[in-house]
C-alpha atoms as a PDB file:
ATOM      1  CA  UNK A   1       0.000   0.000   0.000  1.00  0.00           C
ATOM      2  CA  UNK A   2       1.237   2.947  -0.916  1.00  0.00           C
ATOM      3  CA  UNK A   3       1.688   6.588   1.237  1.00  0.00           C
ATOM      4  CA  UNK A   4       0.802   9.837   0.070  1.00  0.00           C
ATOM      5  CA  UNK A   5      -1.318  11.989  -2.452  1.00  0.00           C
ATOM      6  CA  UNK A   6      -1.427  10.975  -6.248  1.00  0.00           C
ATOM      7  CA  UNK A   7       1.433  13.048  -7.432  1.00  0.00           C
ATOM      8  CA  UNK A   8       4.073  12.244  -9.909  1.00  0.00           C
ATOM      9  CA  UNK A   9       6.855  10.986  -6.933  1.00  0.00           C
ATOM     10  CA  UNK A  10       9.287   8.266  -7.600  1.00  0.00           C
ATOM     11  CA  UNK A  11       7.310   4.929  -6.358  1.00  0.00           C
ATOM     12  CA  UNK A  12       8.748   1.665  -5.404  1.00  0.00           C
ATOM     13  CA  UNK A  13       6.012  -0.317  -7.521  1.00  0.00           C
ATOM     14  CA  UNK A  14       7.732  -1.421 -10.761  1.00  0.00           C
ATOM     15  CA  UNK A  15      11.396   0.489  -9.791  1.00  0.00           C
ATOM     16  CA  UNK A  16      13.793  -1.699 -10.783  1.00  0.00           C
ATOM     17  CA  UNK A  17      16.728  -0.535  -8.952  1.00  0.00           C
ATOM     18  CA  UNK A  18      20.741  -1.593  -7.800  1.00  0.00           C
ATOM     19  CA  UNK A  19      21.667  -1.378  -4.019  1.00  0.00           C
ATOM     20  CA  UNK A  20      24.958   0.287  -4.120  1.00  0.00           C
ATOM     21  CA  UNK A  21      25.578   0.495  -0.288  1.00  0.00           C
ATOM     22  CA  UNK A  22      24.398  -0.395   2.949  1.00  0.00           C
ATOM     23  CA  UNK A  23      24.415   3.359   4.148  1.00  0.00           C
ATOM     24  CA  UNK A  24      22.950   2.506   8.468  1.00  0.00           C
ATOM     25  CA  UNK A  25      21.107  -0.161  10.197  1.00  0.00           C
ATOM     26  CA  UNK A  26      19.915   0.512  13.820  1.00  0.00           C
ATOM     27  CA  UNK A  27      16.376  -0.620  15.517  1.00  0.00           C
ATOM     28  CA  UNK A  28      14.668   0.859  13.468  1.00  0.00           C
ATOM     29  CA  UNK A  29      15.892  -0.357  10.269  1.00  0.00           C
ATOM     30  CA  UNK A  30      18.407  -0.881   7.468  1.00  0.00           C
ATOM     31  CA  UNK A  31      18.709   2.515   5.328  1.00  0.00           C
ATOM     32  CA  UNK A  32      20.470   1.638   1.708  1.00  0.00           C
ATOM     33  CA  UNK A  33      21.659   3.482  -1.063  1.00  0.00           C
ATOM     34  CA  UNK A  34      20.319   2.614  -4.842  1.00  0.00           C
ATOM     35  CA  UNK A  35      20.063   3.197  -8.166  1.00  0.00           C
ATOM     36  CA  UNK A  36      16.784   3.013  -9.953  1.00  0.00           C
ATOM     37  CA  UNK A  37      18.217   1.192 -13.318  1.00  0.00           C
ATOM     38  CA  UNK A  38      14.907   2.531 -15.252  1.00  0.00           C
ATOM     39  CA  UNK A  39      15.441   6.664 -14.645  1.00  0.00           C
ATOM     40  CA  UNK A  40      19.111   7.395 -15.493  1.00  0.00           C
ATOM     41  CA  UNK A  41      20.334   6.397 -12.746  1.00  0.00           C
ATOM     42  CA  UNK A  42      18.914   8.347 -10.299  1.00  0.00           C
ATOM     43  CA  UNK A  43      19.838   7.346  -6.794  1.00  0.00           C
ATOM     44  CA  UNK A  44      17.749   7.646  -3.747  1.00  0.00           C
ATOM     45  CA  UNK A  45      17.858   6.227  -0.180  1.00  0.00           C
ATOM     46  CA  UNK A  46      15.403   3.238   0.633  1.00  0.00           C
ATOM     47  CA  UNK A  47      14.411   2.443   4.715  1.00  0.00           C
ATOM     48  CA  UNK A  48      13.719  -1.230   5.075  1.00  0.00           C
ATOM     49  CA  UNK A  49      11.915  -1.807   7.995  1.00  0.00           C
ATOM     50  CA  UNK A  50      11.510  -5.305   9.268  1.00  0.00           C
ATOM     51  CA  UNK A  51       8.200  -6.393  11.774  1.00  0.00           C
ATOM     52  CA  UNK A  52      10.384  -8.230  14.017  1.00  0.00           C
ATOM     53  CA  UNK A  53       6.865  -8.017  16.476  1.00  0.00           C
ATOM     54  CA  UNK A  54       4.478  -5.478  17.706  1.00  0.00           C
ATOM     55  CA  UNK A  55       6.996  -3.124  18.762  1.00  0.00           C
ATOM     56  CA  UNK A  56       7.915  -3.054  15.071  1.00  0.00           C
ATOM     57  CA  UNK A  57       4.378  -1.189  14.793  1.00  0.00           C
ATOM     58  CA  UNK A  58       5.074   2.202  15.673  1.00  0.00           C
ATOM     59  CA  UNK A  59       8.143   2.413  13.343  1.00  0.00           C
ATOM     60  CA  UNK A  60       6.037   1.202  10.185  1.00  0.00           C
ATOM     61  CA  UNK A  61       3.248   3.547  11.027  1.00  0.00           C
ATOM     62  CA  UNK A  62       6.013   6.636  11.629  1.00  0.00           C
ATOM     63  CA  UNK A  63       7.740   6.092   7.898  1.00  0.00           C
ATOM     64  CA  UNK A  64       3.600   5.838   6.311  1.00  0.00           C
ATOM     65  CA  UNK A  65       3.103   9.063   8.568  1.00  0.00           C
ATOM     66  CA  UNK A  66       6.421  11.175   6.988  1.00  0.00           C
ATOM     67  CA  UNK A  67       5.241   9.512   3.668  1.00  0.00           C
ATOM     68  CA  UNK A  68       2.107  11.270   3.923  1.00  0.00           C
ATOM     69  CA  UNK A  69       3.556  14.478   5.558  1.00  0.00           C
ATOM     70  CA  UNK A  70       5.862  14.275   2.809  1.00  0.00           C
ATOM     71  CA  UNK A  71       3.201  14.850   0.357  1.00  0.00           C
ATOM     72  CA  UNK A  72       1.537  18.210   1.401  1.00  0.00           C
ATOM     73  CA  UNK A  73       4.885  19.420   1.303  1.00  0.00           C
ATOM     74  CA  UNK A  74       6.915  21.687  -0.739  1.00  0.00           C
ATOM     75  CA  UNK A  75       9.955  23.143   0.852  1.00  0.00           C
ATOM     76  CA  UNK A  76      13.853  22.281   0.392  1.00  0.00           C
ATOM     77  CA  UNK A  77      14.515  21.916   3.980  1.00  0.00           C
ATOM     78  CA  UNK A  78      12.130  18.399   5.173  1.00  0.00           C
ATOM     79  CA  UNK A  79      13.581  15.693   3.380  1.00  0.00           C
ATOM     80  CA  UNK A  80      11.494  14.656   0.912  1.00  0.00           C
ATOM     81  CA  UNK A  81       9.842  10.963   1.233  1.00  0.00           C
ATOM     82  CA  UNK A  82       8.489   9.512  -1.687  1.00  0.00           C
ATOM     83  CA  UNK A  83       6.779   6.546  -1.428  1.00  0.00           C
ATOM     84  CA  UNK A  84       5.695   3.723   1.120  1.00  0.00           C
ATOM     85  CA  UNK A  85       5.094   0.095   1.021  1.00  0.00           C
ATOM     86  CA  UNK A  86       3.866  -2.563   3.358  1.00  0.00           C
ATOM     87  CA  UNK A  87       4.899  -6.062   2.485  1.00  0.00           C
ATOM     88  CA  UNK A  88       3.013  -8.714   3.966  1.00  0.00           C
ATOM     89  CA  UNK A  89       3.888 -12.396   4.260  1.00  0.00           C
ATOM     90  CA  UNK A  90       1.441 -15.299   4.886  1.00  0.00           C
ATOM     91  CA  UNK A  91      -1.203 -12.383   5.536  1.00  0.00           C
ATOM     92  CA  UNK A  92       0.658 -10.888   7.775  1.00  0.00           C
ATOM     93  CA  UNK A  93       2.419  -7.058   7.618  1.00  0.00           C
ATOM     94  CA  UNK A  94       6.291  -8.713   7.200  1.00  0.00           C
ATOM     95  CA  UNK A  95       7.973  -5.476   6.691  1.00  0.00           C
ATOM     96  CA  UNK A  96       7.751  -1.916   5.391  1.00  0.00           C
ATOM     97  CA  UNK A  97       9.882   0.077   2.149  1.00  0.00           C
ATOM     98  CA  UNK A  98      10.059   3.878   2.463  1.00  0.00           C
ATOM     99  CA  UNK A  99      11.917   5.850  -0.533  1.00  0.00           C
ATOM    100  CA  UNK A 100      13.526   8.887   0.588  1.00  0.00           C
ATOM    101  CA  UNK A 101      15.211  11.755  -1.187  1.00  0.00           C
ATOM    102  CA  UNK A 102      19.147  10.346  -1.159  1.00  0.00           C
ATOM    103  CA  UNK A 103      20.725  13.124   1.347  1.00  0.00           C
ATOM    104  CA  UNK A 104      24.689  12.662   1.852  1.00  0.00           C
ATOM    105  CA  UNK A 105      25.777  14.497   4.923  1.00  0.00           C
ATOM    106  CA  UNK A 106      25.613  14.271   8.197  1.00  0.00           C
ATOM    107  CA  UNK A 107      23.479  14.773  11.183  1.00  0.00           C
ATOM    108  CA  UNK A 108      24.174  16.912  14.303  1.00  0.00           C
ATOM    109  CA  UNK A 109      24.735  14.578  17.094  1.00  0.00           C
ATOM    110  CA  UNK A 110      27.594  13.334  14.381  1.00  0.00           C
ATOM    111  CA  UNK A 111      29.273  17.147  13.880  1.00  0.00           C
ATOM    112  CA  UNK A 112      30.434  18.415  17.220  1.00  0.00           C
ATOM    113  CA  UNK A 113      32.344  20.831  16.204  1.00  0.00           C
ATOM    114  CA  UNK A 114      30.118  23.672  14.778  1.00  0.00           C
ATOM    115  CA  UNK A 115      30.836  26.947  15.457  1.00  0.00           C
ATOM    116  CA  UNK A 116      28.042  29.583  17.186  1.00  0.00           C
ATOM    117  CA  UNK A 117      27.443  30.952  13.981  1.00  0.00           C
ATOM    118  CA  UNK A 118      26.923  27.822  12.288  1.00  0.00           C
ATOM    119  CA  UNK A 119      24.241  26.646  14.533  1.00  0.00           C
ATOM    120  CA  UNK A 120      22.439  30.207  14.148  1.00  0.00           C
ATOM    121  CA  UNK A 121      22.587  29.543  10.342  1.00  0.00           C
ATOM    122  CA  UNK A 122      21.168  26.088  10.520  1.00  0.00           C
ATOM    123  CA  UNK A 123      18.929  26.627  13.090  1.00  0.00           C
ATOM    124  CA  UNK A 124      17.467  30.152  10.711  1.00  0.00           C
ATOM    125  CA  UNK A 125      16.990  27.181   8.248  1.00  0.00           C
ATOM    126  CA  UNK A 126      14.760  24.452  10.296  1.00  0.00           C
ATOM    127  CA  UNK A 127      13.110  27.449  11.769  1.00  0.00           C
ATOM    128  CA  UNK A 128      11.932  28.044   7.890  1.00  0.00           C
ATOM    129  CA  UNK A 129      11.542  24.677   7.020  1.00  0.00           C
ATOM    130  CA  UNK A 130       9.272  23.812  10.436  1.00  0.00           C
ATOM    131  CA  UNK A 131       7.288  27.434   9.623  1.00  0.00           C
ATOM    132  CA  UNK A 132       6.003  25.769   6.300  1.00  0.00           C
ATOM    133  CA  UNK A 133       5.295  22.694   7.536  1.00  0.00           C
ATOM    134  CA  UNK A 134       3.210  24.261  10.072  1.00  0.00           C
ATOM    135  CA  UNK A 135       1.496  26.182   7.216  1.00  0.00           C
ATOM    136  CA  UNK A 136       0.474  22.668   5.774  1.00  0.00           C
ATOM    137  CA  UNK A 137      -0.511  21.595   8.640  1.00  0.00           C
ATOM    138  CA  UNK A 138       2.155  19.295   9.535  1.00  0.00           C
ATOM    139  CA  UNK A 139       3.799  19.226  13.333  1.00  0.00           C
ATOM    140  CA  UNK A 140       7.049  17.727  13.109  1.00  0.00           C
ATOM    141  CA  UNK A 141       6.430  16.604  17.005  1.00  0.00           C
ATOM    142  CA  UNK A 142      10.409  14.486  17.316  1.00  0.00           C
ATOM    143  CA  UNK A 143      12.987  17.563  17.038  1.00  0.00           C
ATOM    144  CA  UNK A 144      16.463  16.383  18.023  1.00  0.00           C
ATOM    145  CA  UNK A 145      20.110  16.670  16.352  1.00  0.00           C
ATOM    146  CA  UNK A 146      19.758  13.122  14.904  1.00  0.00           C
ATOM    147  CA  UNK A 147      16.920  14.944  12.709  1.00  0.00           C
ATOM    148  CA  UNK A 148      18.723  17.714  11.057  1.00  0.00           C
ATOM    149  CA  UNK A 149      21.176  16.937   8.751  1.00  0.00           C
ATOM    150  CA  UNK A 150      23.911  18.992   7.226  1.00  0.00           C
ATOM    151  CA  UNK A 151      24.647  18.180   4.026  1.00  0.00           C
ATOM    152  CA  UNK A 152      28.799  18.643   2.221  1.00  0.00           C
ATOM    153  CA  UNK A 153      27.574  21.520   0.251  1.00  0.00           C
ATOM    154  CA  UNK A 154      26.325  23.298   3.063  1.00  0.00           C
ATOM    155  CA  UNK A 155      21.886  22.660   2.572  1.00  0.00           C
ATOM    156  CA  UNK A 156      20.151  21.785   5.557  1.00  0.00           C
ATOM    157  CA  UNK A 157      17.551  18.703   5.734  1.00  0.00           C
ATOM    158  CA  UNK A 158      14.788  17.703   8.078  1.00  0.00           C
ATOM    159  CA  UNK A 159      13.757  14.432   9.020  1.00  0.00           C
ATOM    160  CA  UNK A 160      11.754  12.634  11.175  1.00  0.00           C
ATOM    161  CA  UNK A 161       8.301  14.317  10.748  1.00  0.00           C
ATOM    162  CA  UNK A 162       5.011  12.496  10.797  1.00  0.00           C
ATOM    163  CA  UNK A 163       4.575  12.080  14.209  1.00  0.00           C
ATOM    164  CA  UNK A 164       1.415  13.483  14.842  1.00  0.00           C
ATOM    165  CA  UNK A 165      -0.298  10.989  11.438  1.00  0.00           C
ATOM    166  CA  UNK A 166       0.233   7.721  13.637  1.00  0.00           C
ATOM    167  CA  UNK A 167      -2.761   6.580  15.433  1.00  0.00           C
ATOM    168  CA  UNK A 168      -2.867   7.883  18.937  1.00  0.00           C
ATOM    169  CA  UNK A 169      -2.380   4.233  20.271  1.00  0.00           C
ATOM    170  CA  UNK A 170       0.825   4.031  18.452  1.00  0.00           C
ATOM    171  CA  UNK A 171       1.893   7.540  19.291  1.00  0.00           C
ATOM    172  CA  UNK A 172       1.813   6.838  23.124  1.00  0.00           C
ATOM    173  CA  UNK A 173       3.954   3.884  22.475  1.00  0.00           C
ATOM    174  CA  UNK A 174       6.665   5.932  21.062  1.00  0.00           C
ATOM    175  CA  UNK A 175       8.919   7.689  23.494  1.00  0.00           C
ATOM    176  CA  UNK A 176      10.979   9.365  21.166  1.00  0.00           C
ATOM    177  CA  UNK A 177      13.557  11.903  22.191  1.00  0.00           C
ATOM    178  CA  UNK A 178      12.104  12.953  25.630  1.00  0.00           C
ATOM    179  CA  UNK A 179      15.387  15.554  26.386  1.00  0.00           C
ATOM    180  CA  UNK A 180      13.611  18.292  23.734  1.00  0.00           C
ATOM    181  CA  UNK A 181      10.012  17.368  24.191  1.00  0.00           C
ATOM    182  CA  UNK A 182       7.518  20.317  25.841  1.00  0.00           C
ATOM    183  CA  UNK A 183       6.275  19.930  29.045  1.00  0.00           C
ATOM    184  CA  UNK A 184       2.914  19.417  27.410  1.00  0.00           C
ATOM    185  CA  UNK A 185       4.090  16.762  25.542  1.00  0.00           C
ATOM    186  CA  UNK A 186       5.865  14.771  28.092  1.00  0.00           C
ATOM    187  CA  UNK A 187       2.123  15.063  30.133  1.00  0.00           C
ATOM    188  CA  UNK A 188       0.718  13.354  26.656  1.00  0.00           C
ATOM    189  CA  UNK A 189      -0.703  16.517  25.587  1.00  0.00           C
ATOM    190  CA  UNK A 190      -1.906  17.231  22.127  1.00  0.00           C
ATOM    191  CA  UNK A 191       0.916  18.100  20.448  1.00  0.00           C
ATOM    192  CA  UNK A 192       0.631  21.699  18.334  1.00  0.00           C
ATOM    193  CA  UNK A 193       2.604  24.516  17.179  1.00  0.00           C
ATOM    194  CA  UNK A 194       3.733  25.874  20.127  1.00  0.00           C
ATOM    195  CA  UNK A 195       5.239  22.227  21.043  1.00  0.00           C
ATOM    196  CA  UNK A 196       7.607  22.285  18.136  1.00  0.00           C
ATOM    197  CA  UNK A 197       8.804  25.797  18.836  1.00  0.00           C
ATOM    198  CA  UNK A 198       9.705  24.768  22.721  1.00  0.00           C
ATOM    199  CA  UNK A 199      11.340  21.367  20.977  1.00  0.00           C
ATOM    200  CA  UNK A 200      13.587  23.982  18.551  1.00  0.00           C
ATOM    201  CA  UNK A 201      14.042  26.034  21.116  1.00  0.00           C
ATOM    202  CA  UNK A 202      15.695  23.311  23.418  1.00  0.00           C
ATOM    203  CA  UNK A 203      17.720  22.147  20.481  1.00  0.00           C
ATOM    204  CA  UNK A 204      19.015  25.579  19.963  1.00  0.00           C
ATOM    205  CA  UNK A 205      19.842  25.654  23.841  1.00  0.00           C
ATOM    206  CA  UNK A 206      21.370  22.280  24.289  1.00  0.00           C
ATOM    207  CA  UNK A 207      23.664  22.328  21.791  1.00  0.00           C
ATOM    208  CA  UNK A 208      24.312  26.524  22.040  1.00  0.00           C
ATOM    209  CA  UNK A 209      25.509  26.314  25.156  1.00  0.00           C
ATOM    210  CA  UNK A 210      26.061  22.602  26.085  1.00  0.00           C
ATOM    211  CA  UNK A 211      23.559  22.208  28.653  1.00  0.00           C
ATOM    212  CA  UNK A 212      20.070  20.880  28.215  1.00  0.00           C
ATOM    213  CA  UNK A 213      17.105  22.797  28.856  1.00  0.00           C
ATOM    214  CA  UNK A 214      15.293  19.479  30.129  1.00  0.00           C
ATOM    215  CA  UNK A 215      16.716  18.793  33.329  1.00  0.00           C
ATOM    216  CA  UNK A 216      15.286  17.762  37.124  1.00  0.00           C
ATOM    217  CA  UNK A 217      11.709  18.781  37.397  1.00  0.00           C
ATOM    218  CA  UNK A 218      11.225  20.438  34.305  1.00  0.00           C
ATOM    219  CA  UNK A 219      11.565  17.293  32.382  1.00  0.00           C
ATOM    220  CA  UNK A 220       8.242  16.320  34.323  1.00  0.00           C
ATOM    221  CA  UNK A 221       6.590  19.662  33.089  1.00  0.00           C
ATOM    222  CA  UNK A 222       7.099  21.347  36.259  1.00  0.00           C
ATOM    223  CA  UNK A 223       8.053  25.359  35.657  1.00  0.00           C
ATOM    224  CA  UNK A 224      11.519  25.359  36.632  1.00  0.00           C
ATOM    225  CA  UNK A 225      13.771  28.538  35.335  1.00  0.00           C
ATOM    226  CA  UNK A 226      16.680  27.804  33.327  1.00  0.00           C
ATOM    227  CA  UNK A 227      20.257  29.479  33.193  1.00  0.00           C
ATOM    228  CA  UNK A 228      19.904  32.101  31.103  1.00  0.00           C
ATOM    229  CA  UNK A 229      22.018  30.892  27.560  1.00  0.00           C
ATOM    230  CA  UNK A 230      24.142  34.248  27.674  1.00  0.00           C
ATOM    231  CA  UNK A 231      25.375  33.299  30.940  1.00  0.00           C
ATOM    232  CA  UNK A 232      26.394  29.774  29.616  1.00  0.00           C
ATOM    233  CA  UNK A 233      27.984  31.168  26.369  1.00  0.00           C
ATOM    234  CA  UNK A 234      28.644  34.603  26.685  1.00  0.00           C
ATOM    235  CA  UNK A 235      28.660  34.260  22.651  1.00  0.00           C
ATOM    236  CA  UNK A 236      25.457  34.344  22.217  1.00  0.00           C
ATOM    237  CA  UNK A 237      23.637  37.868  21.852  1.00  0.00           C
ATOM    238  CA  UNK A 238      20.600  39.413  23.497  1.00  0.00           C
ATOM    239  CA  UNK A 239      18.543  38.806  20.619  1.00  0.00           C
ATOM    240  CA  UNK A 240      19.525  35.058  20.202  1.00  0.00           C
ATOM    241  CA  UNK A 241      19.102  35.106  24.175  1.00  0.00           C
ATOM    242  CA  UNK A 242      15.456  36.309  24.294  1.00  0.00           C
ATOM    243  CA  UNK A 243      14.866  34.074  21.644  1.00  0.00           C
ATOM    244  CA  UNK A 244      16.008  31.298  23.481  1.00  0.00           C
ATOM    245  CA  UNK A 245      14.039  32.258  26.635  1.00  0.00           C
ATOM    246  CA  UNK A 246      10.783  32.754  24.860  1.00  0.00           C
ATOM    247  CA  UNK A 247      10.685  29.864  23.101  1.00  0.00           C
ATOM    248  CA  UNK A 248      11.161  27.345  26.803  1.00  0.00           C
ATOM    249  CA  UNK A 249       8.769  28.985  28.677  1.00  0.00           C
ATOM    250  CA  UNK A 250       7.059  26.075  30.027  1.00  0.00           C
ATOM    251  CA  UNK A 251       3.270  27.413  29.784  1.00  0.00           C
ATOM    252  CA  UNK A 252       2.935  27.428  25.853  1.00  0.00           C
ATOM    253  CA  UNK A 253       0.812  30.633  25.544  1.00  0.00           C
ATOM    254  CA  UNK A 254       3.969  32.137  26.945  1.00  0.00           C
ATOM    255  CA  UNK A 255       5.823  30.888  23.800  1.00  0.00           C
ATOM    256  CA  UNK A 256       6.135  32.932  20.451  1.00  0.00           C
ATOM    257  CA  UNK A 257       2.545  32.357  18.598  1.00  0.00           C
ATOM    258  CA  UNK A 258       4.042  30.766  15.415  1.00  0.00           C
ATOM    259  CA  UNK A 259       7.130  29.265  13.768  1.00  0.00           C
ATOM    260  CA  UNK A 260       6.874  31.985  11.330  1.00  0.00           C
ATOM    261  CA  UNK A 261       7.143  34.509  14.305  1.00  0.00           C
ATOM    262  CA  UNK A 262      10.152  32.095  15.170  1.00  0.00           C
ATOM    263  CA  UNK A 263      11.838  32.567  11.781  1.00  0.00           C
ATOM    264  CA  UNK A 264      11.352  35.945  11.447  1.00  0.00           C
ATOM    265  CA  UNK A 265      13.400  36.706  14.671  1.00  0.00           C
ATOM    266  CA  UNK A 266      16.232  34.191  13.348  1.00  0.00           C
ATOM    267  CA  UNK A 267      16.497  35.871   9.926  1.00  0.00           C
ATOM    268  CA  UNK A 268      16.774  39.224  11.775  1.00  0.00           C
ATOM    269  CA  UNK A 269      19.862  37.741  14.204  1.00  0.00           C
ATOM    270  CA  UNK A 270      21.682  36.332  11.163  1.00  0.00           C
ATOM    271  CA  UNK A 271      21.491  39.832   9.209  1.00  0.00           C
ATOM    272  CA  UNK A 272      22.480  41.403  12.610  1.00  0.00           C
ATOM    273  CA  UNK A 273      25.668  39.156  12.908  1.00  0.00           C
ATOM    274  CA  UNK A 274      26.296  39.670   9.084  1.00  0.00           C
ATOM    275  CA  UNK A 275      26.379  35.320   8.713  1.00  0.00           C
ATOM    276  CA  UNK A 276      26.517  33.982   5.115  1.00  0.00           C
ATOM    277  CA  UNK A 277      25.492  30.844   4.158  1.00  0.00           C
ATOM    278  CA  UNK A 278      29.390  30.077   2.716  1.00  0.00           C
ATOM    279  CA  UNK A 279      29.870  29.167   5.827  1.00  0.00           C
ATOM    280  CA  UNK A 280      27.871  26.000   6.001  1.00  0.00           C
ATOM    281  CA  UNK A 281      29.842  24.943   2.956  1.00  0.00           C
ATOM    282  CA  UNK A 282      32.606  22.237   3.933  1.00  0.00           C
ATOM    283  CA  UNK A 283      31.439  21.800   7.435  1.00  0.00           C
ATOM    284  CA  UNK A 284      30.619  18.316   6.932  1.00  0.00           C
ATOM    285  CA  UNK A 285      34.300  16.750   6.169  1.00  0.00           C
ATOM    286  CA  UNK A 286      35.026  13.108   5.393  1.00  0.00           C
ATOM    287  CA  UNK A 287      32.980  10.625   3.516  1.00  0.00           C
ATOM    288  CA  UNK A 288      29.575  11.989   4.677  1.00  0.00           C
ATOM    289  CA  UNK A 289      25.907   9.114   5.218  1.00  0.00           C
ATOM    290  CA  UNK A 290      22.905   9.184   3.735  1.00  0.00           C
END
């Protein structure tokens, strides 16, 4: 069965295609690298996802979810996932095929290295990609540094979204990456807008100044104040601080309204440091993954 909208995306059915590389395999599945022999060439990532039991649930319903996410979108940042197939075997859901948009880089758990100024230009980026998802009316809902990637020539990509298309029964079941997750969220709140923007904003924090955001009681949504970022890295500047600050307040009305509002203020920090995107380019070095 196949994810998505009728639109003319690459599908698995019929591709005829060469696996060139195993590119990662964790618990969640075996990502590969191929060719599809019938379109030039043209290489893209596939996600082979394996039922080993129910637990295997959640992750099948999460790549169907970014599948249809996918779809609605139109924005270079989120990656772009083509196409979804369940396999079944002796009537039974045996595993699941997602096609993704082939991405080499790296994510940002894997580059520790990045300068302030790097992080405010990639972060300006997710900030824009996240505003028009949340203009299609997609959350991304599982914001972490495994999800943004960093490509060699310096583009910023988005993965992970779908979260909030899984069946709530499903959703519960998946913990996902509780360190940037709103106070709301953590309580098993409905996620919304204002959930992604305290997720980015803990991102920013965490790996801005080294510290996470979530720690002691405010991991259990209790209001608990946090060091103010300028005092952890006196780098960063009143603007970028404020920004910070708004965006963990731990009641969400407290928050900016939208991730456009959220965008806005990071285009207006990186004109006020005078950042250029050249210096994105060649931050990922060595032989980068899918």
């Amino acid at each position: 069965m196949s994810g998505g909208s009728s639109d003319d995306r690459p599908r698995l059915s019929g591709m005829k295609y060469l696996v060139e590389s195993i590119v990662s395999t964790d618990d969640t599945g075996t990502i590969m690298l191929i060719a599809d022999q019938g379109k030039l060439g043209r290489r893209y990532a596939l996600k082979v996802i394996k039922r080993e039991d129910k637990s295997s649930d959640v992750h099948l319903a999460l790549a169907k979810g970014a599948c249809e996410a996918s779809a609605k979108l139109g924005h270079p940042v989120p990656m772009k996932y083509h196409d979804f197939q369940s396999k079944k075997k002796w009537f039974r859901v045996d595993r699941g095929e997602l096609l993704m948009e082939y991405v080499p880089g790296r994510s940002l758990d894997q580059l520790e290295d990045l300068s302030l100024d790097q992080l405010v230009l990639v972060f300006q980026k997710v900030a824009a990609g996240l505003a028009h998802m949340h203009r299609r009316g997609v959350r991304h809902g599982d914001l972490s540094p495994k999800h943004v990637m960093l490509t060699k020539a310096g583009e910023v990509k988005l993965l992970g979204y779908g979260l909030t298309l899984v069946p709530g029964p499903l959703r519960e079941q998946y913990k996902g990456t509780r360190l940037y997750q709103a106070p709301e969220q953590i309580r098993g709140k409905i996620l919304g807008e204002r959930s992604d923007i305290y997720a980015l904003g803990a991102l920013m924090y965490h790996l801005m100044t080294g510290q996470p955001a979530n720690v002691g009681g405010r991991a259990k949504g209790d209001i608990e104040k946090i060091s103010l970022p300028a005092r952890l890295n006196p780098a960063i500047s009143a603007p970028l601080n404020s920004l910070l600050v708004a965006c963990l307040q731990s009641d969400p009305p407290k928050r900016p309204e939208t991730m456009y509002e959220v965008s806005q203020r990071l285009d207006a920090i990186v004109q006020d440091m005078k950042l250029d995107d050249a210096l994105l380019r060649g931050a990922v070095r060595g032989t980068p993954t899918a």
